[in-house]
N, C-alpha and C. Protein backbone atom coordinates (compact mmCIF):
# COMPACT_ATOMS: atom_id res chain seq x y z
N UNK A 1 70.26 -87.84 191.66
CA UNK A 1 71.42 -87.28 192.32
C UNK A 1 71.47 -85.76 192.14
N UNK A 2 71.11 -85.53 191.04
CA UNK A 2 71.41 -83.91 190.65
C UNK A 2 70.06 -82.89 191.15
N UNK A 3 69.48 -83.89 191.15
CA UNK A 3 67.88 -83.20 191.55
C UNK A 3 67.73 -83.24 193.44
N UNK A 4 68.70 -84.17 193.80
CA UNK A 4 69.04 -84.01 195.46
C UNK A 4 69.89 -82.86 195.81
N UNK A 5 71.07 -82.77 195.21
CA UNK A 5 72.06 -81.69 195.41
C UNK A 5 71.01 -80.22 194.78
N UNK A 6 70.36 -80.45 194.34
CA UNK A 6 69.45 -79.29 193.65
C UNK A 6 68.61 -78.43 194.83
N UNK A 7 67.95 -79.86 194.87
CA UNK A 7 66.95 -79.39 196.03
C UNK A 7 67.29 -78.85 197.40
N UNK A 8 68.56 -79.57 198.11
CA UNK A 8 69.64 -79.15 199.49
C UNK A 8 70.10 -77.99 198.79
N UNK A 9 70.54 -77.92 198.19
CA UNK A 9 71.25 -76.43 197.86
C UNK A 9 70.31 -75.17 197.73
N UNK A 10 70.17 -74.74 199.38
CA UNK A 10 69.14 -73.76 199.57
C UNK A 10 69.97 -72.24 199.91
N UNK A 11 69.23 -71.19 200.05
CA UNK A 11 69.83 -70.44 200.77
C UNK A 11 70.30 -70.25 201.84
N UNK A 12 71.37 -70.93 202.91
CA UNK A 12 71.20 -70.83 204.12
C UNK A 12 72.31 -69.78 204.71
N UNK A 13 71.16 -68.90 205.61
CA UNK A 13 72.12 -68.02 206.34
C UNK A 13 72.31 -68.29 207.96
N UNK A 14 72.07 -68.87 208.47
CA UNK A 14 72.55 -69.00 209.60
C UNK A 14 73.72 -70.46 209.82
N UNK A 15 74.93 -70.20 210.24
CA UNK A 15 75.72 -72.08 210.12
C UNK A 15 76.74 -72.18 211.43
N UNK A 16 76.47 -73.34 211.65
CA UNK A 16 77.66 -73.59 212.78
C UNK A 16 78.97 -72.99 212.68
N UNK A 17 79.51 -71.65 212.84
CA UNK A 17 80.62 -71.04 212.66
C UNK A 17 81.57 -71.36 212.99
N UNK A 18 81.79 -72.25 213.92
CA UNK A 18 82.58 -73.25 214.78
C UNK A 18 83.21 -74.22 213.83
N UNK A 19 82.95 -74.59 212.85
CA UNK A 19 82.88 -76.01 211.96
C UNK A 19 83.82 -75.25 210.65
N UNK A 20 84.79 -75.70 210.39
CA UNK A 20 85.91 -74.35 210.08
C UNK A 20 85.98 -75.65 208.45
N UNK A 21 86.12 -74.61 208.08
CA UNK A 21 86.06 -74.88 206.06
C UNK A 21 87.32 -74.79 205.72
N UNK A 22 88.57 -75.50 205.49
CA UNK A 22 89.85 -75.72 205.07
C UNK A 22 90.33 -74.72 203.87
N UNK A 23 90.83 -73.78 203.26
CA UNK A 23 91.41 -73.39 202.43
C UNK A 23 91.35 -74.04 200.99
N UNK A 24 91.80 -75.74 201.45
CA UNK A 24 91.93 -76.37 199.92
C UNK A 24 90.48 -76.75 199.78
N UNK A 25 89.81 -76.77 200.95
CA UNK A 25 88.12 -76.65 199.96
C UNK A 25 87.87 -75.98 199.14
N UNK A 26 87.88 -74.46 200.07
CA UNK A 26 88.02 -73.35 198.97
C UNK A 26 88.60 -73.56 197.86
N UNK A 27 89.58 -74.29 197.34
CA UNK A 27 90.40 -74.05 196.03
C UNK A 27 89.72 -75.39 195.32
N UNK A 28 89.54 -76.03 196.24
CA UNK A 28 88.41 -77.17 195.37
C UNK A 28 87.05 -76.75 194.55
N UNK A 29 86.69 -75.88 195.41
CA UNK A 29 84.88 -75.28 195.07
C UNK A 29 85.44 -74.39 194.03
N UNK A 30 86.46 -73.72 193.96
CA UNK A 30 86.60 -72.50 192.77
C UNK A 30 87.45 -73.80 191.58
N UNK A 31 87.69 -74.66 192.25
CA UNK A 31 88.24 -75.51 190.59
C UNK A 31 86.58 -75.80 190.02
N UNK A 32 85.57 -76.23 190.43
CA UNK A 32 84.74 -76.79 189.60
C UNK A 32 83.69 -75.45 188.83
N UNK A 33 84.00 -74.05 189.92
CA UNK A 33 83.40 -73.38 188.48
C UNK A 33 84.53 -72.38 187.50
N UNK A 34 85.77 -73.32 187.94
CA UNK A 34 87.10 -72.86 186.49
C UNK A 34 86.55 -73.76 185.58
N UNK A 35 85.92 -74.98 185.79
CA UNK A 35 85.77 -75.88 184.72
C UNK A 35 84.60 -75.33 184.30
N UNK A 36 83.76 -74.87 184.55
CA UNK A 36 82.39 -74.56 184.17
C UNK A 36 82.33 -73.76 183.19
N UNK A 37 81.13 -73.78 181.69
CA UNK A 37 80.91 -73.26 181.11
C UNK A 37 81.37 -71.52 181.16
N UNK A 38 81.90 -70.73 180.37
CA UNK A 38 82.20 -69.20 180.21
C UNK A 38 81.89 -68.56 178.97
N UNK A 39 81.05 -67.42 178.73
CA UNK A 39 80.59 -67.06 177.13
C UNK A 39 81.93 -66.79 176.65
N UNK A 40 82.03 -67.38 175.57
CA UNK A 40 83.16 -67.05 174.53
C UNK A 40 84.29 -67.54 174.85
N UNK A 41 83.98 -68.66 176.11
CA UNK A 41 85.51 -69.24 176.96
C UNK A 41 86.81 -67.95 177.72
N UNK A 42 85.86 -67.13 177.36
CA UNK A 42 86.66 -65.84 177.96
C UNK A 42 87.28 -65.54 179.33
N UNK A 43 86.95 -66.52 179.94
CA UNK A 43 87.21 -67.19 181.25
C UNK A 43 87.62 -65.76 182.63
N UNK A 44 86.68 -64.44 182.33
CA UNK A 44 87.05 -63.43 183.13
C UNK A 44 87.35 -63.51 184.09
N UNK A 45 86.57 -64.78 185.28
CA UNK A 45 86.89 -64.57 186.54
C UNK A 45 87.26 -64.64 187.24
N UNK A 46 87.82 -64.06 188.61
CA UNK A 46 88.99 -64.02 189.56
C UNK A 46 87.89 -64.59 190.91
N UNK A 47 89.07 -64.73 192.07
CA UNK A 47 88.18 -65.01 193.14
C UNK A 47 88.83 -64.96 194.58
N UNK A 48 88.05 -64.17 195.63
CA UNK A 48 88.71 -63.77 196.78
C UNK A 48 88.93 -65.07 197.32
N UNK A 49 89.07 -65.87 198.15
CA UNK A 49 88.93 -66.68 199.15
C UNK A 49 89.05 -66.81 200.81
N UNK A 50 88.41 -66.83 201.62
CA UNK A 50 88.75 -66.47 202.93
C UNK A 50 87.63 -67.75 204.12
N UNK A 51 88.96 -68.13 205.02
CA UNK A 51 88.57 -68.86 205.79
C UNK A 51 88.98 -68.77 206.93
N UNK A 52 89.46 -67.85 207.01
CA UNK A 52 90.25 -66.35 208.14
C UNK A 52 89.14 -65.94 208.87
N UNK A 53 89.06 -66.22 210.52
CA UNK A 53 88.08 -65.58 211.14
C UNK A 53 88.43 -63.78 211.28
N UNK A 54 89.41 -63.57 211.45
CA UNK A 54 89.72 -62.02 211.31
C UNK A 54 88.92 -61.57 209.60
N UNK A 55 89.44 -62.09 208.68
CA UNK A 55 89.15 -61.84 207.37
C UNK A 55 87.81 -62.22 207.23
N UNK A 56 87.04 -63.38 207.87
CA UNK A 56 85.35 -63.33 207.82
C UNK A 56 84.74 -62.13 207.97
N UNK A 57 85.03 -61.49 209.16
CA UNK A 57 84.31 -60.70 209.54
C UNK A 57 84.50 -59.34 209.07
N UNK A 58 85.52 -59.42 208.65
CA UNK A 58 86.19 -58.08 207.88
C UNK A 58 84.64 -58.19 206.56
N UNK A 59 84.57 -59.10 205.95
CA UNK A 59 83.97 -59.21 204.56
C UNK A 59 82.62 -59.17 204.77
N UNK A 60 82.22 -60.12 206.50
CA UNK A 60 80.59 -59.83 206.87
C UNK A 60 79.87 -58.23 207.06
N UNK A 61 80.94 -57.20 207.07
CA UNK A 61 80.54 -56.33 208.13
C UNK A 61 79.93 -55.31 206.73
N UNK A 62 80.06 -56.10 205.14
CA UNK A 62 80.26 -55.27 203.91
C UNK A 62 79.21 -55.69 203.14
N UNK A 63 78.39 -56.91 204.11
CA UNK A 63 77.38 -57.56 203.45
C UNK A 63 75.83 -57.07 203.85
N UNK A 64 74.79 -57.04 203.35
CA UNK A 64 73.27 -57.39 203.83
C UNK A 64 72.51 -58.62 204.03
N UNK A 65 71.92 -59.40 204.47
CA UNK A 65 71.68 -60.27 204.86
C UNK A 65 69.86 -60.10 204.50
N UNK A 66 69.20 -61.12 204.13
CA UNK A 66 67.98 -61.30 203.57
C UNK A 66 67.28 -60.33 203.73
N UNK A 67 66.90 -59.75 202.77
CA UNK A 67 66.16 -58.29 202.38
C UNK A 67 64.59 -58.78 202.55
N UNK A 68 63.99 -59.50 202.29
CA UNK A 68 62.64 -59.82 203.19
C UNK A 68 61.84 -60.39 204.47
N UNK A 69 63.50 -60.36 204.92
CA UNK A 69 63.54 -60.34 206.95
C UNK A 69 64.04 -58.86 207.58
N UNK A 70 62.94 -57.72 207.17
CA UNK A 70 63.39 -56.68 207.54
C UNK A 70 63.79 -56.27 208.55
N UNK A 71 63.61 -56.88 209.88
CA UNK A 71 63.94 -56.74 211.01
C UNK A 71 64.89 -57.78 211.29
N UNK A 72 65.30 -58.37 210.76
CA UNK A 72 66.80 -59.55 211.05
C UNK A 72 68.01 -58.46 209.99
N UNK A 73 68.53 -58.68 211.11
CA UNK A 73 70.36 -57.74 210.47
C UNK A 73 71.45 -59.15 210.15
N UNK A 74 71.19 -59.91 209.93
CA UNK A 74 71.97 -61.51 209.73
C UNK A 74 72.33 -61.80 210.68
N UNK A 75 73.10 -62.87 210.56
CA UNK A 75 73.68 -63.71 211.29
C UNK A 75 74.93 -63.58 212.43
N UNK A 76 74.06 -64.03 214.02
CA UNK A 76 74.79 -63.20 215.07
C UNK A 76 76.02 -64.49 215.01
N UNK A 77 76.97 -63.17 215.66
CA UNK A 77 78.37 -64.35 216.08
C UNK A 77 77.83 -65.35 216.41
N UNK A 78 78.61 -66.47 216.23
CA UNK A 78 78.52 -68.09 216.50
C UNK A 78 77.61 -68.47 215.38
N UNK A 79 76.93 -67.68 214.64
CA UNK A 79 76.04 -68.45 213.62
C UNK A 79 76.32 -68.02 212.03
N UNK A 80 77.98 -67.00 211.53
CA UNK A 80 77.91 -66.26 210.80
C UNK A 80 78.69 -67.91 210.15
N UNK A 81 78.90 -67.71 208.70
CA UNK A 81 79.70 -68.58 207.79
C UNK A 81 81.28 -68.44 207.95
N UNK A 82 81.72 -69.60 207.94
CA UNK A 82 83.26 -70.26 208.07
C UNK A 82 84.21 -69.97 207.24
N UNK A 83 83.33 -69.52 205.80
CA UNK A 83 84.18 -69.00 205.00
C UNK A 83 83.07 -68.30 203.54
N UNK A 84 84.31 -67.29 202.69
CA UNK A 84 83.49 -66.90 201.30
C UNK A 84 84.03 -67.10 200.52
N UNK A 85 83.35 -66.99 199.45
CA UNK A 85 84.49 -66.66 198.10
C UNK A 85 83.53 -65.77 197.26
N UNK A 86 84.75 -64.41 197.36
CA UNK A 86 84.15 -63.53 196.29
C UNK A 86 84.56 -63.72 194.87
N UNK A 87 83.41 -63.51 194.30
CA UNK A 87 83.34 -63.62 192.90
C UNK A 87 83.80 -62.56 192.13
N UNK A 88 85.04 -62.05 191.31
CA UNK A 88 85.37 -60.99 191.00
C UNK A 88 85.14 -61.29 189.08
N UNK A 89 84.95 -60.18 188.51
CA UNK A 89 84.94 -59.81 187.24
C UNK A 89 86.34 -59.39 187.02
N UNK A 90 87.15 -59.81 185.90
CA UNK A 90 88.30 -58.98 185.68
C UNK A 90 88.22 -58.30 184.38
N UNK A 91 88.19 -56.87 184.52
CA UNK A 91 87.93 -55.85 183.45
C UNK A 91 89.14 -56.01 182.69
N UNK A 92 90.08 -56.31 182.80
CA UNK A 92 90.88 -56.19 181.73
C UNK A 92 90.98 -57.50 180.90
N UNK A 93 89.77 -58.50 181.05
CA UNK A 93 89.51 -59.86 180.21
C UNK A 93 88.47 -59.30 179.33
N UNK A 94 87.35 -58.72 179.98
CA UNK A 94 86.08 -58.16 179.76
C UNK A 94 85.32 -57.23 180.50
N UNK A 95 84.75 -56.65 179.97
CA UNK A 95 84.12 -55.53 180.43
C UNK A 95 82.52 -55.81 180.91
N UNK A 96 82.32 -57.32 180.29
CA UNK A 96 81.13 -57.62 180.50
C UNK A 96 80.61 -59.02 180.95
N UNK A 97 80.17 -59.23 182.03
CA UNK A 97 80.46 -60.61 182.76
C UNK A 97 79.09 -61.93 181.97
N UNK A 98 77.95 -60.92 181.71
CA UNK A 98 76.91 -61.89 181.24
C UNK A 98 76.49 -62.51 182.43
N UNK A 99 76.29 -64.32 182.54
CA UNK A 99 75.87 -64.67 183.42
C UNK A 99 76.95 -65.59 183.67
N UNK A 100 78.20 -65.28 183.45
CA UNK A 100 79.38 -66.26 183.90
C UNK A 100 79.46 -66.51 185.46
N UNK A 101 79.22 -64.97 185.91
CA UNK A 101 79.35 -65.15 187.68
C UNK A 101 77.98 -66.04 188.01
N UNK A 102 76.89 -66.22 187.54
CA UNK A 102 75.87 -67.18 187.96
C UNK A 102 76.35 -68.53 188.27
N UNK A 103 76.84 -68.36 186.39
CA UNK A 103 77.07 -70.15 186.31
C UNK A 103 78.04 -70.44 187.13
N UNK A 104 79.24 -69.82 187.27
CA UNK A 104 80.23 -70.43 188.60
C UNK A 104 79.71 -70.75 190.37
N UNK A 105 78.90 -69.35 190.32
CA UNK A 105 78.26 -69.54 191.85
C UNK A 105 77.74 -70.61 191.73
N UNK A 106 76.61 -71.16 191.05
CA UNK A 106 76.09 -72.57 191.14
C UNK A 106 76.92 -73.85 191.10
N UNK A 107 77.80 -73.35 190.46
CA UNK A 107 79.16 -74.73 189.93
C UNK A 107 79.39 -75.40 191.47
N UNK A 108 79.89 -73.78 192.62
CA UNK A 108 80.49 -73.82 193.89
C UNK A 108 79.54 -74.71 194.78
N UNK A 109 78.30 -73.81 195.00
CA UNK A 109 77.29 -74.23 195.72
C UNK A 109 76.77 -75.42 195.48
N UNK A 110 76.75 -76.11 194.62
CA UNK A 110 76.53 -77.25 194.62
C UNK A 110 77.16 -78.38 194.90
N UNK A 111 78.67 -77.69 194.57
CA UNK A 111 80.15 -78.91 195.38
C UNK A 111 80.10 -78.51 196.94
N UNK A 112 79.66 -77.20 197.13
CA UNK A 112 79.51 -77.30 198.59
C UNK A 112 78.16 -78.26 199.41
N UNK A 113 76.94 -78.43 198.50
CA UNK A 113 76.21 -78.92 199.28
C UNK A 113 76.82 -80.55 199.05
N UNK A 114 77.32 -80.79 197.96
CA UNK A 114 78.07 -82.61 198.11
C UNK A 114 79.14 -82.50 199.05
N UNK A 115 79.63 -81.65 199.86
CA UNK A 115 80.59 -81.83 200.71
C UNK A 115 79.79 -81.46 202.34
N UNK A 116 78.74 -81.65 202.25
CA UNK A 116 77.66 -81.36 203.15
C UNK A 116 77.71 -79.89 204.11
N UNK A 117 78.23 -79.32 203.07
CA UNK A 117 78.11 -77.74 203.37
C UNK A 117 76.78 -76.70 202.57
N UNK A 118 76.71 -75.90 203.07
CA UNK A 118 76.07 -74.84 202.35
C UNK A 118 76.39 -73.78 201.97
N UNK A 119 75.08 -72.81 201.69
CA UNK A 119 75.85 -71.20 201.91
C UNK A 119 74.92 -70.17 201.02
N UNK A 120 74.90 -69.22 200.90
CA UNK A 120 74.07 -68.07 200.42
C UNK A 120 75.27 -67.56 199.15
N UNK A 121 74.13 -66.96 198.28
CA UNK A 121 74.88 -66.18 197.37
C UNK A 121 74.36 -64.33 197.42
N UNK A 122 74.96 -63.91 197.83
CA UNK A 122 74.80 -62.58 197.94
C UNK A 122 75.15 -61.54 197.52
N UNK A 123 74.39 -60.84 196.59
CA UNK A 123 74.65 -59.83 195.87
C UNK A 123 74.28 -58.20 196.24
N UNK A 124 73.70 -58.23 197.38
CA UNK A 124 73.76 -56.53 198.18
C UNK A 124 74.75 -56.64 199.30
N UNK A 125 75.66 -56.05 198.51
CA UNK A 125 77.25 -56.00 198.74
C UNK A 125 77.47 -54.46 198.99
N UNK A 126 78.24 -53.71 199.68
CA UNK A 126 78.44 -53.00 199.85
C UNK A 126 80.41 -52.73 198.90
N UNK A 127 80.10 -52.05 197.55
CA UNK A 127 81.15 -53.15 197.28
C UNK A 127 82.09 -52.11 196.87
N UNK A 128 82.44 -50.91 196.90
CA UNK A 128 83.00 -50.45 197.55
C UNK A 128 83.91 -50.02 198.61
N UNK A 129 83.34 -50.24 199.66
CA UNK A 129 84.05 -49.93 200.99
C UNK A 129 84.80 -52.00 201.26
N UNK A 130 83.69 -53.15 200.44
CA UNK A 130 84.67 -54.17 200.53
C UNK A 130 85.63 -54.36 199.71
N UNK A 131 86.06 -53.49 198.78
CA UNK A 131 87.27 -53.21 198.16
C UNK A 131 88.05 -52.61 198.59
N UNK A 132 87.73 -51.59 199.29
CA UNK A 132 88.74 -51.25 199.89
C UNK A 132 89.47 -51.92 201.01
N UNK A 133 88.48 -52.46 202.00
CA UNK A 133 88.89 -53.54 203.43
C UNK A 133 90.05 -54.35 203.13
N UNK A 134 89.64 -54.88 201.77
CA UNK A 134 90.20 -56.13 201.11
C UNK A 134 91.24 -55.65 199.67
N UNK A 135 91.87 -54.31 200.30
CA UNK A 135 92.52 -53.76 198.96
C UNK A 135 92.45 -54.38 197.24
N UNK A 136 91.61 -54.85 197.07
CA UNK A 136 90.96 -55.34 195.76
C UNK A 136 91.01 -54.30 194.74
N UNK A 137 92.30 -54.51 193.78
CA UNK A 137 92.49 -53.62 193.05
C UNK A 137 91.27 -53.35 192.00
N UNK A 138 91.22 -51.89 191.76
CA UNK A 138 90.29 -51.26 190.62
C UNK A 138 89.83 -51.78 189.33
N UNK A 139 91.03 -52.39 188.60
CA UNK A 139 90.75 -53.54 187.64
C UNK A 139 89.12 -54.79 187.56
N UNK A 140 89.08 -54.95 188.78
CA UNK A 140 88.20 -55.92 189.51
C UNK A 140 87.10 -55.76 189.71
N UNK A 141 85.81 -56.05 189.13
CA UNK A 141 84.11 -55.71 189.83
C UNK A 141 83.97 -56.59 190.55
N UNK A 142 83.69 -56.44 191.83
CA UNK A 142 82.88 -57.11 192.55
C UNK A 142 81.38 -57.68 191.96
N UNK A 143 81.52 -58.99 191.65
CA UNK A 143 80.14 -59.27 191.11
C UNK A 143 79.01 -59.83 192.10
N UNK A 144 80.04 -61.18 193.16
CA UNK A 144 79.15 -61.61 193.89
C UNK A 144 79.80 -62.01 195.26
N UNK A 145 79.01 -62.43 196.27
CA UNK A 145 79.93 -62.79 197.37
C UNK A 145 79.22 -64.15 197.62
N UNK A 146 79.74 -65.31 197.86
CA UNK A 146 79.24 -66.54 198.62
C UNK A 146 79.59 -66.82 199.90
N UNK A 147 78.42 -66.64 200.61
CA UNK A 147 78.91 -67.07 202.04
C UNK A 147 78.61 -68.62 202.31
N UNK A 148 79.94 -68.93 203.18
CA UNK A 148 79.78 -70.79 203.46
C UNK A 148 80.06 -70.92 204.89
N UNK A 149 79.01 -72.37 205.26
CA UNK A 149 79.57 -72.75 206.16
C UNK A 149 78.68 -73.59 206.53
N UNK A 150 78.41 -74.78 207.52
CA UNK A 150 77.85 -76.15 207.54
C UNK A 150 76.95 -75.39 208.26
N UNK A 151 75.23 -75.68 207.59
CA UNK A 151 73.87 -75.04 207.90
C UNK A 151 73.75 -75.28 209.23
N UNK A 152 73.13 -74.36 209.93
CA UNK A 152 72.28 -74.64 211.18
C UNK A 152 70.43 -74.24 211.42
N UNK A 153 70.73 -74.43 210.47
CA UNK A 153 69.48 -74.05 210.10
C UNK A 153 67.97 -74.58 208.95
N UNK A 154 67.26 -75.04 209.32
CA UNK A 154 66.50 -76.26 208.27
C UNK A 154 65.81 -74.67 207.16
N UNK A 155 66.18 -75.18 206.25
CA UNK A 155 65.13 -74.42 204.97
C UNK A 155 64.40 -75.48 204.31
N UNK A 156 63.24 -75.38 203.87
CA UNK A 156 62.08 -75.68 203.14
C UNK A 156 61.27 -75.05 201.73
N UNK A 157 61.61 -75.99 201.54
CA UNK A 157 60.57 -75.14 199.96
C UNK A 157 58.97 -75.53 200.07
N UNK A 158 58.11 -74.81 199.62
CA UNK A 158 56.78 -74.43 199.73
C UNK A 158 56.56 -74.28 198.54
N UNK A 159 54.79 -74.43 198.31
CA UNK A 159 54.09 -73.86 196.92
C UNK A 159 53.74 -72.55 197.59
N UNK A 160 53.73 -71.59 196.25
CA UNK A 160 52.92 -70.53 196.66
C UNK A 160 51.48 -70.37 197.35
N UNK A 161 51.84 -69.89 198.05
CA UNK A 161 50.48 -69.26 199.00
C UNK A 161 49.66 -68.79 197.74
N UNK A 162 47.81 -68.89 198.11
CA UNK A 162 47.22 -68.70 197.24
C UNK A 162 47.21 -67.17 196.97
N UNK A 163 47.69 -66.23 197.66
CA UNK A 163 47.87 -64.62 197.09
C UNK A 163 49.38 -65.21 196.44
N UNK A 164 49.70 -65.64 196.02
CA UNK A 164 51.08 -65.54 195.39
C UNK A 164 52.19 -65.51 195.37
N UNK A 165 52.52 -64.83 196.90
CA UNK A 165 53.36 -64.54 197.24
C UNK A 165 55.06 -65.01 197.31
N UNK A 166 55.77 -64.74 196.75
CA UNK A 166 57.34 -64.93 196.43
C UNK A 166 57.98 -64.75 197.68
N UNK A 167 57.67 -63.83 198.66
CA UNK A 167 58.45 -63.45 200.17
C UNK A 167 58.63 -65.04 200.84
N UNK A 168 60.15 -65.44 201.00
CA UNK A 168 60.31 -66.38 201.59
C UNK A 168 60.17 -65.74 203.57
N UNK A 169 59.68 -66.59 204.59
CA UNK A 169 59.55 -66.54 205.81
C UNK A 169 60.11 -67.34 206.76
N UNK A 170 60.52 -67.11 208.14
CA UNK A 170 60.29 -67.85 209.09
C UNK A 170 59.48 -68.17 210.28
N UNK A 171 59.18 -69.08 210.68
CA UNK A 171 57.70 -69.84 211.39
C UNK A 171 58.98 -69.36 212.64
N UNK A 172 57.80 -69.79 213.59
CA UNK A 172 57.94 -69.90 215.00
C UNK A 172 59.41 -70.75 215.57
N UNK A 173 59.26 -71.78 215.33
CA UNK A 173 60.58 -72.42 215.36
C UNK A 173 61.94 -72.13 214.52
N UNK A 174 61.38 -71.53 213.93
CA UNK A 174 62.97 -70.94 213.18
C UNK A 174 63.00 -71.37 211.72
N UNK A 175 62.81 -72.11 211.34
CA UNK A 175 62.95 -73.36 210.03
C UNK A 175 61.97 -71.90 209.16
N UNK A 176 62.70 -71.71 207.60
CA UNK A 176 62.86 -70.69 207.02
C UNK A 176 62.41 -71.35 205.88
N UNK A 177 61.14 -70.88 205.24
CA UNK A 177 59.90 -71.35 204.37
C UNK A 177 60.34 -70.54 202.84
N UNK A 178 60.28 -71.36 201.27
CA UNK A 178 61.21 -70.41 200.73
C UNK A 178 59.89 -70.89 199.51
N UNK A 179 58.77 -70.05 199.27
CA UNK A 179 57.71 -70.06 198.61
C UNK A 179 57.93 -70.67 196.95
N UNK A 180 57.99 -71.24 195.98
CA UNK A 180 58.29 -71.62 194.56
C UNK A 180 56.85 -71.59 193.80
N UNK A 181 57.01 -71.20 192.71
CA UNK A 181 56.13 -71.10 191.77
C UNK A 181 56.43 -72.85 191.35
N UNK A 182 54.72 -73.37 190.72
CA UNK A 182 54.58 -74.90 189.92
C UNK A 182 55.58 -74.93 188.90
N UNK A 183 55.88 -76.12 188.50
CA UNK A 183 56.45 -76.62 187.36
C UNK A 183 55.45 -75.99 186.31
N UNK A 184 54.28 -76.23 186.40
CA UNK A 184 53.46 -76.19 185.15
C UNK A 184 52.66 -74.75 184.99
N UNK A 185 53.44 -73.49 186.51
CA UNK A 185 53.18 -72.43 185.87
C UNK A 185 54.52 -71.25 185.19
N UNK A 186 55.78 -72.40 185.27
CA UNK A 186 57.51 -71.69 184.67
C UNK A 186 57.29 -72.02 183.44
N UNK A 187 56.53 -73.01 182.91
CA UNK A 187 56.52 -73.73 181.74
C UNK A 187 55.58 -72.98 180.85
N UNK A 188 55.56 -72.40 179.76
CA UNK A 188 54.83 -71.45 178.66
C UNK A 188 54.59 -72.52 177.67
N UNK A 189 55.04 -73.63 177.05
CA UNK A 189 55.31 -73.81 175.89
C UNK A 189 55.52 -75.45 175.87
């Protein structure tokens, strides 16, 4: 079961935009990474939520979209995500997030792929000017942004190509190839 939701839980950026993600999802997906592990239980983090097509696009226009599809600028209308949730740091809990914003993004993304959704986690954020859009007080780091919304798009995992190569691609038909190193070459020990 965990190794299914593992494996579906890909990066996907292109999704039926049409197919509209409810609010109390949103508050569903951010309950399971409130429950999730936090260093020191310090529990820093805050979180935008938006399922607002005005407010989507406000938050898309602050994002980058796959940095080894240099000639793709993301996802055109009708194919952008239904909804996000930004991941905020709150400086006045801590000053230092560790890998708390990881472990929650995964917490999300994985209740999103059991609710047969998806979504990208994206961290070249323009994050700045989306603080400001989104008057997101100063207190607050922008750590991460998750974009959601029901895939339209098939991703695949691959072994590495024999040069090595890590650059995930897309083929002719569209379906978006996402290269992985062996089990038995992550393993040292």
């Amino acid at each position: 079961m965990m190794r299914d939701l593992t494996v579906r839980n890909r990066s996907y950026r292109r999704f039926q935009q049409e197919v509209d993600i409810k609010y109390d999802t949103l508050r569903e997906l951010v309950d399971l990474a409130r429950l999730s592990p936090s260093a020191m239980n310090a529990q820093p983090l805050k979180y935008v939520l938006s399922c607002d097509p005005e407010r989507n696009s406000l938050i898309f226009q602050h994002l980058a979209w796959a940095g080894y599809l240099a000639d793709w600028p993301g996802p055109p209308e009708g194919e952008r995500p239904s909804a996000y949730i930004i991941i905020l740091g709150d400086t006045e809990i801590s000053t230092s997030f560790g890998c708390d914003h990881g472990i929650a993004a995964q917490s999300i993304m994985l209740g999103a792929v059991e609710r047969g959704l998806g979504g990208c986690m994206i961290g070249n954020i323009r994050r700045d000017e989306l603080r400001s859009a989104l008057d997101i007080p100063n207190r607050y780091e922008v750590l991460l942004v998750l974009a959601l919304g029901k895939p339209s798009e098939v991703v695949v995992i691959d072994n590495l190509a024999p040069d090595g190569s890590i650059k995930y691609w897309r083929d002719g038909d569209g379906v978006h190839h996402v290269p992985k190193r062996s089990l038995d070459d992550v393993i040292i020990g």
